[in-house]
PDB file of N, CA and C in Angstrom:
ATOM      1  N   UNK A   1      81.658  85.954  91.853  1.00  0.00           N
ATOM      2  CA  UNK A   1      80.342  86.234  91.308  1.00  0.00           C
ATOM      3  C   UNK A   1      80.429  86.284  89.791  1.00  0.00           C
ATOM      4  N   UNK A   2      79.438  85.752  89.316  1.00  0.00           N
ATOM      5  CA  UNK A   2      79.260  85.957  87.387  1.00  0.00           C
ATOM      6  C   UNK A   2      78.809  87.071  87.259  1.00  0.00           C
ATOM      7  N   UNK A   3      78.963  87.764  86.295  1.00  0.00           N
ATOM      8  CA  UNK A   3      78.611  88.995  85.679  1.00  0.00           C
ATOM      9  C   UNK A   3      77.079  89.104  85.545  1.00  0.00           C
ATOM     10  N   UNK A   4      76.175  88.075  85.503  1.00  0.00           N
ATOM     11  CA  UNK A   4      74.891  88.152  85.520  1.00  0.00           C
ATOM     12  C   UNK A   4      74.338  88.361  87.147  1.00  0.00           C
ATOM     13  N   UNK A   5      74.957  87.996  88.030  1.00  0.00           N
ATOM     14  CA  UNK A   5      75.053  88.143  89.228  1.00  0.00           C
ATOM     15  C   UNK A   5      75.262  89.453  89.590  1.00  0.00           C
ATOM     16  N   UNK A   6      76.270  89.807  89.185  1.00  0.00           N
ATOM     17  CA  UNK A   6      76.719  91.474  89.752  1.00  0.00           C
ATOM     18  C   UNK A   6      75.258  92.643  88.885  1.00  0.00           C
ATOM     19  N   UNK A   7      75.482  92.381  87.734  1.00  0.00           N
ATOM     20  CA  UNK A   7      74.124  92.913  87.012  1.00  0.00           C
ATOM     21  C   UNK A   7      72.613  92.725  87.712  1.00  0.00           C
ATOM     22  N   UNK A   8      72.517  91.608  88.160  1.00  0.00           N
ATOM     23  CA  UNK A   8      71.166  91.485  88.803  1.00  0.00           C
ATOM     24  C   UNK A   8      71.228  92.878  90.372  1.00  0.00           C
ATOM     25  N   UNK A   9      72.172  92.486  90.681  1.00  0.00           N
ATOM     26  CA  UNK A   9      72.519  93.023  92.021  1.00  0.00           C
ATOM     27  C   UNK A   9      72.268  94.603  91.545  1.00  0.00           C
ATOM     28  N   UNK A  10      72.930  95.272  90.351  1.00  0.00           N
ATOM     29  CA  UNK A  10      73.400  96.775  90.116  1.00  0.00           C
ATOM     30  C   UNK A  10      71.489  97.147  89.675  1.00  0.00           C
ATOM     31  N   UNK A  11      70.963  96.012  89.093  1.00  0.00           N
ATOM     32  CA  UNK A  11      69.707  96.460  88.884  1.00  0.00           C
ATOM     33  C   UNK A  11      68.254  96.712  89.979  1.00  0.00           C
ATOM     34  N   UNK A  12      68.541  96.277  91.438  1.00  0.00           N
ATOM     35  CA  UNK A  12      68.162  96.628  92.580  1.00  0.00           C
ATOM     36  C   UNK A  12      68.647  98.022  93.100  1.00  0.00           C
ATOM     37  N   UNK A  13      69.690  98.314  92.890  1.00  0.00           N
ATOM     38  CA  UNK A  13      70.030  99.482  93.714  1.00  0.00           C
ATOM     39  C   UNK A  13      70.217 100.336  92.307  1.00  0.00           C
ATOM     40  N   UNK A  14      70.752 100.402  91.206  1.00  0.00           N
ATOM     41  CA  UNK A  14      71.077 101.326  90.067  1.00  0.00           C
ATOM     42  C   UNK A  14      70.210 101.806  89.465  1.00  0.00           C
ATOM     43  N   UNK A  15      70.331 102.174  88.346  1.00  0.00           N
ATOM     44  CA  UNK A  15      69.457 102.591  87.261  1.00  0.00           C
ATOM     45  C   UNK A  15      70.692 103.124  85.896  1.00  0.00           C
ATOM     46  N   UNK A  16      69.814 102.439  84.888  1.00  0.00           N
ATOM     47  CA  UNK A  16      70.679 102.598  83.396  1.00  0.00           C
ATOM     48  C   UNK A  16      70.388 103.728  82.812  1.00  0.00           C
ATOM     49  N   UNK A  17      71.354 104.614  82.019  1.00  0.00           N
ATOM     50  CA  UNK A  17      70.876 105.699  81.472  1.00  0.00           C
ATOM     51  C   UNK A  17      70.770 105.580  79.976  1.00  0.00           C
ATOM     52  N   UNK A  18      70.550 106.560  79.575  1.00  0.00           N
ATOM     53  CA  UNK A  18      69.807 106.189  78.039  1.00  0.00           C
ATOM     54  C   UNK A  18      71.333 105.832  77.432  1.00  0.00           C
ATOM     55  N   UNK A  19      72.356 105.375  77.572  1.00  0.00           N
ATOM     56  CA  UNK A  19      73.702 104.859  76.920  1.00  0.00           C
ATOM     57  C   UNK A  19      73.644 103.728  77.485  1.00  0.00           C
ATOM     58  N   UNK A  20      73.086 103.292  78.243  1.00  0.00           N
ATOM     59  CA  UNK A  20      73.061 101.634  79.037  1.00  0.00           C
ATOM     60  C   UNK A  20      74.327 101.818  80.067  1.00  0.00           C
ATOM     61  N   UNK A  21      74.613 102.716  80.567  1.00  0.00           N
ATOM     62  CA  UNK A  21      75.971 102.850  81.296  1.00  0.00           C
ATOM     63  C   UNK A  21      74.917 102.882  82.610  1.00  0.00           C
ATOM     64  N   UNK A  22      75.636 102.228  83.910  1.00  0.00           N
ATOM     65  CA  UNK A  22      75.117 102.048  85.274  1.00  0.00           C
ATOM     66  C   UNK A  22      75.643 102.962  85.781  1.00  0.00           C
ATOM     67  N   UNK A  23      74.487 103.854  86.848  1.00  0.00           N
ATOM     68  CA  UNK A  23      74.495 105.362  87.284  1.00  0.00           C
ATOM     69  C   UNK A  23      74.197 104.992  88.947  1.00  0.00           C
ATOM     70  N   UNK A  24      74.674 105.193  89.654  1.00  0.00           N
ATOM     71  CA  UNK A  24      74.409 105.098  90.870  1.00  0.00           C
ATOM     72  C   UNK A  24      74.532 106.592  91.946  1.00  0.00           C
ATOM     73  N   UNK A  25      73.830 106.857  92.770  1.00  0.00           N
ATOM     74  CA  UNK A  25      73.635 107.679  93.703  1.00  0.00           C
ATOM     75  C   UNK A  25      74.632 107.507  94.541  1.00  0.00           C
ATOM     76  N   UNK A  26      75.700 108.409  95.517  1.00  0.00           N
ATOM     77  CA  UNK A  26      76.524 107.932  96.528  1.00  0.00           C
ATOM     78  C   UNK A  26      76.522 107.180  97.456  1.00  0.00           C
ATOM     79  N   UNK A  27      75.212 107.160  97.654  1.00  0.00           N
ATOM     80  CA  UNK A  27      74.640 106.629  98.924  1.00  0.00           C
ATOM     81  C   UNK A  27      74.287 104.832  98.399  1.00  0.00           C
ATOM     82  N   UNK A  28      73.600 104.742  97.047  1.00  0.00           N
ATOM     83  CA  UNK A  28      73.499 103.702  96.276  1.00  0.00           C
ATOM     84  C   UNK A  28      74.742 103.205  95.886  1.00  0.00           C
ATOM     85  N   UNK A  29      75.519 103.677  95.673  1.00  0.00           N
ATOM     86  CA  UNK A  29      77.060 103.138  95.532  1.00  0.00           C
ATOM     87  C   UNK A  29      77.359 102.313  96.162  1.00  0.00           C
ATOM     88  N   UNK A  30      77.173 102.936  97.619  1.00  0.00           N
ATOM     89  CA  UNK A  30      77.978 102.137  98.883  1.00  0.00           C
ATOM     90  C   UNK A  30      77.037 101.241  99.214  1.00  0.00           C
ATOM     91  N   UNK A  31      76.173 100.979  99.033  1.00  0.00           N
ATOM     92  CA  UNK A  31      75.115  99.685  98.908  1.00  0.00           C
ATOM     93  C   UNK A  31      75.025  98.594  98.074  1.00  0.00           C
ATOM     94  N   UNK A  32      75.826  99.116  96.659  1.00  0.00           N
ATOM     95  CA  UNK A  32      75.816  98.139  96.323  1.00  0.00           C
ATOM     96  C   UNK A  32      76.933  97.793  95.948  1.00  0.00           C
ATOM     97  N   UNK A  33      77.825  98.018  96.316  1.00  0.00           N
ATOM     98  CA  UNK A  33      79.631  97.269  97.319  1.00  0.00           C
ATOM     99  C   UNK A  33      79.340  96.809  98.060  1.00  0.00           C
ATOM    100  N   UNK A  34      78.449  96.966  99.081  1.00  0.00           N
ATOM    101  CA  UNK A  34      77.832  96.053 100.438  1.00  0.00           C
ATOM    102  C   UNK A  34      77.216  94.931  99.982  1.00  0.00           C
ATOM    103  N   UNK A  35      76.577  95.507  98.872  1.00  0.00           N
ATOM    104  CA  UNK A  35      75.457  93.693  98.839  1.00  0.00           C
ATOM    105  C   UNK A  35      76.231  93.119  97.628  1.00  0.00           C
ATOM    106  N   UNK A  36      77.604  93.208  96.895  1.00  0.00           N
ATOM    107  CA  UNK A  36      78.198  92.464  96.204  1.00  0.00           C
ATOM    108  C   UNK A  36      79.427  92.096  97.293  1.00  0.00           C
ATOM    109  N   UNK A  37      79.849  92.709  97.929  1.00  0.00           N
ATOM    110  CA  UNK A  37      80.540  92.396  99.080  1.00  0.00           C
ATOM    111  C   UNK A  37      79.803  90.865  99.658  1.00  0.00           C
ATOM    112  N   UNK A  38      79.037  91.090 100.651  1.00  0.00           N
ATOM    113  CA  UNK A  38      78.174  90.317 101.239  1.00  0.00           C
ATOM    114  C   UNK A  38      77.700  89.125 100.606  1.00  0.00           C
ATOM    115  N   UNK A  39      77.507  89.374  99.065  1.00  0.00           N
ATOM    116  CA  UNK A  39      76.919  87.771  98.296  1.00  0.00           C
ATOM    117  C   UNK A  39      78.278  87.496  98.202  1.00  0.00           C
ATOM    118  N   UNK A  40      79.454  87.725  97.795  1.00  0.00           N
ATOM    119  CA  UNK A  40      80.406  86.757  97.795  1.00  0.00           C
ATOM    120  C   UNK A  40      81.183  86.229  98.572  1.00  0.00           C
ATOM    121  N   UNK A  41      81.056  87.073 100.050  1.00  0.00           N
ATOM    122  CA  UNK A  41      81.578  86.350 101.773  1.00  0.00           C
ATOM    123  C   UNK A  41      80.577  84.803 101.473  1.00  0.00           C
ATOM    124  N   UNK A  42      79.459  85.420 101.244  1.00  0.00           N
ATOM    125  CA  UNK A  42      78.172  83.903 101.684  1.00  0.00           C
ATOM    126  C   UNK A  42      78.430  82.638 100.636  1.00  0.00           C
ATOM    127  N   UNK A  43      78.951  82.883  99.475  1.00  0.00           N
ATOM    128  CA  UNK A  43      79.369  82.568  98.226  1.00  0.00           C
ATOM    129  C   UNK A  43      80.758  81.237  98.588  1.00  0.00           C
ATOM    130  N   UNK A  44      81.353  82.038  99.116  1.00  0.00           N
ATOM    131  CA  UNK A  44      82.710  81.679  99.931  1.00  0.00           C
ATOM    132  C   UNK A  44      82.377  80.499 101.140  1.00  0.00           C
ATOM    133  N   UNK A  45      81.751  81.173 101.726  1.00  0.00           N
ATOM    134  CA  UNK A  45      81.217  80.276 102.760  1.00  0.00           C
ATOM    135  C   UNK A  45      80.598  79.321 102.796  1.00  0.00           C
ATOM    136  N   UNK A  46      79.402  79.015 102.184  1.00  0.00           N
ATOM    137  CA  UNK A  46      78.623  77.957 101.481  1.00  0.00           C
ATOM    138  C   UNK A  46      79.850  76.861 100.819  1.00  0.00           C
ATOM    139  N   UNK A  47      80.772  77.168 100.289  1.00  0.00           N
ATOM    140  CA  UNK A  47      81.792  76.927  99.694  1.00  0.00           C
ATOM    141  C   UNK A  47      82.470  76.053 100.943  1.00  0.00           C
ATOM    142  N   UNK A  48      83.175  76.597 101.724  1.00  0.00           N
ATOM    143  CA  UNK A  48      83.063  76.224 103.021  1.00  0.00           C
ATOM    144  C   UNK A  48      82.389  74.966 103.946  1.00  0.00           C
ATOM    145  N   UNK A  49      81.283  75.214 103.477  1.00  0.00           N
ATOM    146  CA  UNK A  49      80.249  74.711 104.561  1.00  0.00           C
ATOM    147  C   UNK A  49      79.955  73.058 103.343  1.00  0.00           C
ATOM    148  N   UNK A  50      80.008  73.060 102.135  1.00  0.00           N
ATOM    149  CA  UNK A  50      80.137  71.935 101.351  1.00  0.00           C
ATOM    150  C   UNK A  50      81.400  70.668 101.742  1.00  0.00           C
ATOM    151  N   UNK A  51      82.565  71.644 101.550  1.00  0.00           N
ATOM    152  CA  UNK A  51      83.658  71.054 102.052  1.00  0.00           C
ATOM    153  C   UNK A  51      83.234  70.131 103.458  1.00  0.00           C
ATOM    154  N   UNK A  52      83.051  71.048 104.686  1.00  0.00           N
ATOM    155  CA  UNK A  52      82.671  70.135 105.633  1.00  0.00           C
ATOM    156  C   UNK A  52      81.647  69.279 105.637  1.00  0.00           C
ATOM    157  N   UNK A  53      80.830  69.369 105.536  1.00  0.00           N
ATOM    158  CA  UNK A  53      79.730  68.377 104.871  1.00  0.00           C
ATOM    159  C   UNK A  53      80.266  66.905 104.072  1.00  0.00           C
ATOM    160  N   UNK A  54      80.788  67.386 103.008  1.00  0.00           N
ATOM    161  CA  UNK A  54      81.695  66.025 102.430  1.00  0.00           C
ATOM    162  C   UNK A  54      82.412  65.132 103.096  1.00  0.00           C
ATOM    163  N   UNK A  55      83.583  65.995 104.033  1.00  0.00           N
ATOM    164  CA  UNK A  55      84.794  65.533 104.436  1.00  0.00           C
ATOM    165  C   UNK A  55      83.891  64.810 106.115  1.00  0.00           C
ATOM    166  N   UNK A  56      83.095  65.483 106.416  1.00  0.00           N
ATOM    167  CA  UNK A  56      81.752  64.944 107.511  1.00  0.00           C
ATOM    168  C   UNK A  56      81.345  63.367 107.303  1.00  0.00           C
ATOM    169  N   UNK A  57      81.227  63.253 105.660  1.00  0.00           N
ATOM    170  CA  UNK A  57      80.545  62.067 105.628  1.00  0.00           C
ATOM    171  C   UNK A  57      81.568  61.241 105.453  1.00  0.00           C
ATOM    172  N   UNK A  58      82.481  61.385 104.889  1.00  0.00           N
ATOM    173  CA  UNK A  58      83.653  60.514 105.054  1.00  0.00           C
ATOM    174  C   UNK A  58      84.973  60.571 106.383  1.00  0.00           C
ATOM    175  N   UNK A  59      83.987  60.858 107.164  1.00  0.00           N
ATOM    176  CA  UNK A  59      84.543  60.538 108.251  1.00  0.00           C
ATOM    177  C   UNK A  59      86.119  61.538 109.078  1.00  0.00           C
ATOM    178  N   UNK A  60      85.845  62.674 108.324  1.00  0.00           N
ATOM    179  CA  UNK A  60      87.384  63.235 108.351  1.00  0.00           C
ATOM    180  C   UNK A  60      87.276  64.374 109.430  1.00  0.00           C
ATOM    181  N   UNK A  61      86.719  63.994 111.185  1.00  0.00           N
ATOM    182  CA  UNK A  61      86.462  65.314 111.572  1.00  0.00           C
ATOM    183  C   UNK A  61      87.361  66.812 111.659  1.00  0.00           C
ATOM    184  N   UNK A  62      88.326  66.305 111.896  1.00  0.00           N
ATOM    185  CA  UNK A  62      89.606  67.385 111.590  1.00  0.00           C
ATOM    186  C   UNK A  62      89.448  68.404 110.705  1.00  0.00           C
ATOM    187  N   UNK A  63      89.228  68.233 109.391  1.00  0.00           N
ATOM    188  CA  UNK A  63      89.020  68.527 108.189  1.00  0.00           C
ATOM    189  C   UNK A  63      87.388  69.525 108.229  1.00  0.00           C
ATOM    190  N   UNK A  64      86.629  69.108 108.951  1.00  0.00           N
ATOM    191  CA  UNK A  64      85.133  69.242 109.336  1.00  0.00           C
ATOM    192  C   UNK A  64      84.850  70.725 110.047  1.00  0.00           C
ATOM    193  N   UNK A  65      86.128  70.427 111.029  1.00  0.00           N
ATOM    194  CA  UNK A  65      85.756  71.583 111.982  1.00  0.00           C
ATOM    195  C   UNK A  65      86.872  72.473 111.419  1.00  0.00           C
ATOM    196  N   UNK A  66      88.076  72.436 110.700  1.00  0.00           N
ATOM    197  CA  UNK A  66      88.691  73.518 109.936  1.00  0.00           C
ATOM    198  C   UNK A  66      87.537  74.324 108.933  1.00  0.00           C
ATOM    199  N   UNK A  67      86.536  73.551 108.129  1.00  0.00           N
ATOM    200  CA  UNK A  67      86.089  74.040 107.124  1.00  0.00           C
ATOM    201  C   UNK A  67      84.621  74.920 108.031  1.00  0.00           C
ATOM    202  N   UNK A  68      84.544  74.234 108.824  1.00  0.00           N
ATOM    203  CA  UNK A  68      83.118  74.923 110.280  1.00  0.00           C
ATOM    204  C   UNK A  68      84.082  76.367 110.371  1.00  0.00           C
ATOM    205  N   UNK A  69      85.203  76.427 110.763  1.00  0.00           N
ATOM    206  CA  UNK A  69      85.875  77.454 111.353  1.00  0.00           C
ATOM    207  C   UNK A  69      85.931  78.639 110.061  1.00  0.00           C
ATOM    208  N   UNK A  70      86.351  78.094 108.688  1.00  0.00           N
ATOM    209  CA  UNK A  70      86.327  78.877 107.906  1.00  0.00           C
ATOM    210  C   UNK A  70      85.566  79.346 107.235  1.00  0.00           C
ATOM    211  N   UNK A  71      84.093  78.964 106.844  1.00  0.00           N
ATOM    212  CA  UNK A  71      82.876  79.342 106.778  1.00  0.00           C
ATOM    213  C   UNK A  71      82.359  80.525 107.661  1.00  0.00           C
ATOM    214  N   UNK A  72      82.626  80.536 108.928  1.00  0.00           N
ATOM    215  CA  UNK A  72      82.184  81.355 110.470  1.00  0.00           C
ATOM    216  C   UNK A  72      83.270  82.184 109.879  1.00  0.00           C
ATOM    217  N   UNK A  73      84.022  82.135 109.937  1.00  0.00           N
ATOM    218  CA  UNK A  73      85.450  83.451 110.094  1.00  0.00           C
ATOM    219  C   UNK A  73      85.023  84.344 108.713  1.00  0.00           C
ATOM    220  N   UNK A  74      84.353  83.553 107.628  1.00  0.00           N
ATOM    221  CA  UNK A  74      84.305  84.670 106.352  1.00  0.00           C
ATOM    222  C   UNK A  74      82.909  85.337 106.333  1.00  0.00           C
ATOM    223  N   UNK A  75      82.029  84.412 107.058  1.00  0.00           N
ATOM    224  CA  UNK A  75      80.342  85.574 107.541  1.00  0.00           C
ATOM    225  C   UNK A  75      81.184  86.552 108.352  1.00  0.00           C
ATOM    226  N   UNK A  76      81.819  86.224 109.589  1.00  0.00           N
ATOM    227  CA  UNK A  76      81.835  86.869 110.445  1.00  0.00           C
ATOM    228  C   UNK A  76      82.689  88.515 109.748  1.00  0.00           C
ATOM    229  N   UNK A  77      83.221  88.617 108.924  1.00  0.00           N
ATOM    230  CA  UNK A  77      84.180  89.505 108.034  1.00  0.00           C
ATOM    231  C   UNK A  77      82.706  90.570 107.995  1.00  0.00           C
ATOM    232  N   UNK A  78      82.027  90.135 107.447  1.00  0.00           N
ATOM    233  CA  UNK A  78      80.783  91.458 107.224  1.00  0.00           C
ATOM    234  C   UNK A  78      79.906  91.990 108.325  1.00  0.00           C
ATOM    235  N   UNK A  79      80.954  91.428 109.763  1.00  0.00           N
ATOM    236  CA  UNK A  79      79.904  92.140 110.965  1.00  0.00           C
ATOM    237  C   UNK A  79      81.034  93.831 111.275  1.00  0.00           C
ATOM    238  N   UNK A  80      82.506  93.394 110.816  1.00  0.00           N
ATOM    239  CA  UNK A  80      83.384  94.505 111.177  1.00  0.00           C
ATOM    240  C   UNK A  80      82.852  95.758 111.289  1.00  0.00           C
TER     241      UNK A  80
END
């Protein structure tokens, strides 16, 4: 994730205090480890899911269903 990314994210669940330092609630904490967690499994995966797509059109199914498998295995990480 880019730093404008993680910032967008801290500005849904956070709040800045008059020093610009990010203040989070405990409960807001662990939410937003979850949803920076979670955008970069999908981040990963998409990542994933390009690979097969490519290697799809050029004919490489082998390659296709490794990158199918590894896409699924890194969503599937945020059902634990």
């Amino acid at each position: 994730m880019t730093n404008e990314q993680v910032f967008e994210l801290a500005e849904k669940i956070g709040f800045q205090d008059d020093f610009g330092r990010w203040n989070f609630t405990n409960d807001n904490l662990l939410d937003f480890v979850f949803m920076v967690e979670e955008t970069e499994r999908e981040a990963c995966a998409l990542i994933c899911d390009e690979v097969a797509n490519k290697h799809h059109k050029q004919h490489y199914p082998d390659l296709e269903s490794v990158a199918d498998e590894c896409a699924g295995t890194i969503r599937a990480r945020g059902e634990k």
